[in-house]
Protein backbone atom coordinates (compact mmCIF):
# COMPACT_ATOMS: atom_id res chain seq x y z
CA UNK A 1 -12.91 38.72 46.85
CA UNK A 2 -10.12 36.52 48.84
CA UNK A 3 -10.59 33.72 50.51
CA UNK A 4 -9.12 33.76 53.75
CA UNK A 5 -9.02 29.67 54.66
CA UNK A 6 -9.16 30.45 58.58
CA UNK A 7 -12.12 32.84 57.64
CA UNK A 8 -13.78 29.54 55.09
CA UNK A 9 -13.06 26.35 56.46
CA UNK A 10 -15.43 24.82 54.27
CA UNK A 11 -13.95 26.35 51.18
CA UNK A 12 -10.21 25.09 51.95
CA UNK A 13 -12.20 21.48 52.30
CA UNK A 14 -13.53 21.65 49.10
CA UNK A 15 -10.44 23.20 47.67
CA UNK A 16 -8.60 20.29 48.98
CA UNK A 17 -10.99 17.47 47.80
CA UNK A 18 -10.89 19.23 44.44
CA UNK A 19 -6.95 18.97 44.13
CA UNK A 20 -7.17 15.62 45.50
CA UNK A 21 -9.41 14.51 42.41
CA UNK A 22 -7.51 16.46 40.44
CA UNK A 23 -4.23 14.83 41.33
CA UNK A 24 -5.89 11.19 41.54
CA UNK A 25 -6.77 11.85 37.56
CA UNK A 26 -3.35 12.98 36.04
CA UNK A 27 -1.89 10.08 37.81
CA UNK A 28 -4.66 7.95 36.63
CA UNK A 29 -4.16 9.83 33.11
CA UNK A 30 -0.67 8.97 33.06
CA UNK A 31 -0.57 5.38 34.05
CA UNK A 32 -3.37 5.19 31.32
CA UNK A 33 -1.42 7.28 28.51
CA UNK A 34 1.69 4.73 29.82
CA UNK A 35 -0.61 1.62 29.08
CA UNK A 36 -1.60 2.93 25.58
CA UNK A 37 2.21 3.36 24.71
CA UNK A 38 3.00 0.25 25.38
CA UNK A 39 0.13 -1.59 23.89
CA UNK A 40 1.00 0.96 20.68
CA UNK A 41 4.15 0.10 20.73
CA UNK A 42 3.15 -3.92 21.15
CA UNK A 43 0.43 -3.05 18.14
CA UNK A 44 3.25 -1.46 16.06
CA UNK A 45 5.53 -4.67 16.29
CA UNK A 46 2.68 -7.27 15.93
CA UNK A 47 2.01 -4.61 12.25
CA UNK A 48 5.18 -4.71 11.42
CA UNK A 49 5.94 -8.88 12.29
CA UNK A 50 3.22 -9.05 9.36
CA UNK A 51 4.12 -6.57 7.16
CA UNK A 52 7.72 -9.50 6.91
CA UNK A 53 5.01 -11.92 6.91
CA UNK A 54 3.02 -10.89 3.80
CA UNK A 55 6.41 -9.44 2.02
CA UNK A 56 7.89 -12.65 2.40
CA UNK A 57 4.68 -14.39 0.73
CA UNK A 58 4.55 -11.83 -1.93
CA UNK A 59 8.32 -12.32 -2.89
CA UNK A 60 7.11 -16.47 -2.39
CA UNK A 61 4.07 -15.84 -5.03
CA UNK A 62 6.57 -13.55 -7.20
CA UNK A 63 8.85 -16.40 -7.63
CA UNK A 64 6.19 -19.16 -8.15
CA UNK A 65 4.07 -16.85 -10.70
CA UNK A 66 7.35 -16.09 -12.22
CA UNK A 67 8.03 -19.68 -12.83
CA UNK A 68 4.72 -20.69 -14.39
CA UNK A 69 4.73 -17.69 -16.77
CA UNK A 70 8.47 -18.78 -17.91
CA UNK A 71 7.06 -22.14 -18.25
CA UNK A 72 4.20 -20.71 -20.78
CA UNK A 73 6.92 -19.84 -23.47
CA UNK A 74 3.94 -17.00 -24.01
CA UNK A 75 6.37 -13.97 -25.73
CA UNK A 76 3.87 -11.81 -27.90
CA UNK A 77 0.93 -10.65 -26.51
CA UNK A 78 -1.65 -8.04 -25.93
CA UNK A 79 -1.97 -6.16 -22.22
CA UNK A 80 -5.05 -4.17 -21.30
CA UNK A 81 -4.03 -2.31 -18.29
CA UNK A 82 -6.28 -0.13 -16.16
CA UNK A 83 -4.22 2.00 -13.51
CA UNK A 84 -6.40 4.24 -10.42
CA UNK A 85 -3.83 6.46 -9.02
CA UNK A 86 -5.27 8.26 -5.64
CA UNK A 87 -5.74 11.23 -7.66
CA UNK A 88 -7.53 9.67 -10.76
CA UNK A 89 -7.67 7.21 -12.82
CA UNK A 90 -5.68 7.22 -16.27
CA UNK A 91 -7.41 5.84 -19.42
CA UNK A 92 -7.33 2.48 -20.02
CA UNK A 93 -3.95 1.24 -22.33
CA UNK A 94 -3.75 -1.47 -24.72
CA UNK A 95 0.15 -2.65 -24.84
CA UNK A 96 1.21 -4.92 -27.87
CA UNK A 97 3.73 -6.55 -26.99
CA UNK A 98 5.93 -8.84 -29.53
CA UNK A 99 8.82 -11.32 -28.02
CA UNK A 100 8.64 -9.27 -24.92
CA UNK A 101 9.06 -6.07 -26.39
CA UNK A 102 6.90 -2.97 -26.04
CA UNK A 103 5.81 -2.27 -29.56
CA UNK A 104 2.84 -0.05 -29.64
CA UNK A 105 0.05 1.52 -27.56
CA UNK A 106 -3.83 2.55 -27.67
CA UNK A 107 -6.46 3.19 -25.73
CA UNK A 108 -9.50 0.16 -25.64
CA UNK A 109 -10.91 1.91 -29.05
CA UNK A 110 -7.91 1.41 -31.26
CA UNK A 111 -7.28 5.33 -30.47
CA UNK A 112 -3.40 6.71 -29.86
CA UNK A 113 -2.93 6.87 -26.67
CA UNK A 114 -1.85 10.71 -25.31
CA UNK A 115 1.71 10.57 -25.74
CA UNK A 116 2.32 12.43 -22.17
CA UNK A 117 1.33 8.70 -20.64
CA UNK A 118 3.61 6.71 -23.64
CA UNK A 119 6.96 6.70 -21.85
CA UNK A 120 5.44 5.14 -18.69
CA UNK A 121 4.12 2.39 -20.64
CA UNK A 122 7.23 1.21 -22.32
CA UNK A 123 8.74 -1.19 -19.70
CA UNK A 124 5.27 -2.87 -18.89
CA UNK A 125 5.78 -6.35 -20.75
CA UNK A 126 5.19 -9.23 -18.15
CA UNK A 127 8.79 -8.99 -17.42
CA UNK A 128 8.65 -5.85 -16.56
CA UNK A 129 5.65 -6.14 -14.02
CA UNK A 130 7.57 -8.95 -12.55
CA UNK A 131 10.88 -6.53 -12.02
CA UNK A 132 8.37 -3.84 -10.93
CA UNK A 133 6.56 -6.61 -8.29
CA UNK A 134 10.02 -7.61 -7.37
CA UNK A 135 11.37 -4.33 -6.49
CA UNK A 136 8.31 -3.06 -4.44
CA UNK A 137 8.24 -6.38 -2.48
CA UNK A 138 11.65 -5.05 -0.81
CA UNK A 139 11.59 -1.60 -0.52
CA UNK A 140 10.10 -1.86 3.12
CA UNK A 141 8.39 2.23 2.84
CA UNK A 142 6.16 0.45 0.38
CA UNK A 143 3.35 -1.87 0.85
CA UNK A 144 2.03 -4.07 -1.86
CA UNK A 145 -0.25 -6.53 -2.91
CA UNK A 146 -0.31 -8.88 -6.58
CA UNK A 147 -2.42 -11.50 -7.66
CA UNK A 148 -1.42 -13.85 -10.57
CA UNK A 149 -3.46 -15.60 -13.34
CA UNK A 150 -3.61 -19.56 -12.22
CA UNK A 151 -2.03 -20.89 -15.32
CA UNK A 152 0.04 -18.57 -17.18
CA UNK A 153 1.12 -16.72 -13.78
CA UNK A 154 1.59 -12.96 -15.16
CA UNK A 155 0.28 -10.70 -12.30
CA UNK A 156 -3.48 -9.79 -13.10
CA UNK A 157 -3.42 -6.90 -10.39
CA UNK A 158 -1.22 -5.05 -8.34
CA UNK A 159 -1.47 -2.61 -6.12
CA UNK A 160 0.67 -0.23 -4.29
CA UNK A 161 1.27 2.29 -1.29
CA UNK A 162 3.71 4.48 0.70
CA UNK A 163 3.66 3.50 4.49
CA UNK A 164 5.07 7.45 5.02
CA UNK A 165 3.71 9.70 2.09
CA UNK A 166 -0.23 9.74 1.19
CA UNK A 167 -1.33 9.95 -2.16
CA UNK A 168 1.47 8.04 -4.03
CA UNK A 169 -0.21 4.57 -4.45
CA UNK A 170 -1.46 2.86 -7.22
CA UNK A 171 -4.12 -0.07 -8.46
CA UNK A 172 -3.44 -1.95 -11.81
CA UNK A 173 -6.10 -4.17 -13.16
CA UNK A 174 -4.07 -6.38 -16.01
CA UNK A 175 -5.59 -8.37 -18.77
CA UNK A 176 -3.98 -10.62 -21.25
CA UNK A 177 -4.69 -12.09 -24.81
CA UNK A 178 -2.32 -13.98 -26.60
CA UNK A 179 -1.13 -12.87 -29.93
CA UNK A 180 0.09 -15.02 -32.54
């Protein structure tokens, strides 16, 4: 069936009120989808003013922690470290570490730990954390976050994650006991 409009007047009325509402909402849709740009785009630069912010006070906390750990003198030492991947967690490592120096690893029950996971381990004296710390606090695809032990000032967690790519962060929980 066609409408003819000189045979429905009343349909080419509604017809028109209909377009009319229709029109009144895509312009209404598109000032509205123009707002939300530009309060993204406002959102995006207030994000990443603070993403500077905090990178700036990470490298500032790197630097003091680094300083206080120096100050310690503390070269041998034992390093419990338990890392959560987003895909799993890895068994917890015990590092012994003698005037700085990787020298063996176990799990927490004296056990060797699976040598798959060894080579990983090797560069994680306190130094090494620091160096790690220090160059995830520039790479700007990478967020981070550290805290450091009050007195001696090694980092006793740190945690990682892509701004880009999912699934590539990491938490480490980090204890220490002196060795003598």
């Amino acid at each position: 069936m066609r409408l003819n409009s000189s045979s429905h007047p009343q349909a080419r009325l509604l017809f028109l009120v209909w377009l009319s509402g229709v029109l009144i909402a895509c312009n209404s849709s598109e000032r509205n989808l123009e707002q939300l740009r530009r309060e993204g785009a406002e959102s995006d630069a207030r994000r990443e003013q603070q993403i500077v912010l905090d990178r700036q006070a990470v490298q500032q906390a790197l630097a003091d922690a680094e300083r206080r750990w120096q100050a310690a003198g503390l070269r041998s030492y034992e390093l419990t470290l338990h890392h959560q991947y987003m895909w799993g967690r890895v068994p917890k490592a015990v590092l012994r570490i003698r005037n700085d120096r990787f020298v063996s690893i176990t799990d927490t029950l004296g056990r060797p730990y699976p040598d798959s996971l060894r080579p990983y381990f090797v560069q994680r004296t306190v130094p090494g954390l620091f160096a790690e710390l220090r160059r995830i606090a520039f790479d700007t695809s990478a967020t981070v976050s550290a805290r450091f032990d009050p007195a001696l000032g090694y980092p006793t967690s740190l945690s990682t994650d892509s701004r880009s790519v999912t699934d590539v962060g990491y938490n480490v929980m980090i204890q220490l006991r002196p060795l003598r």
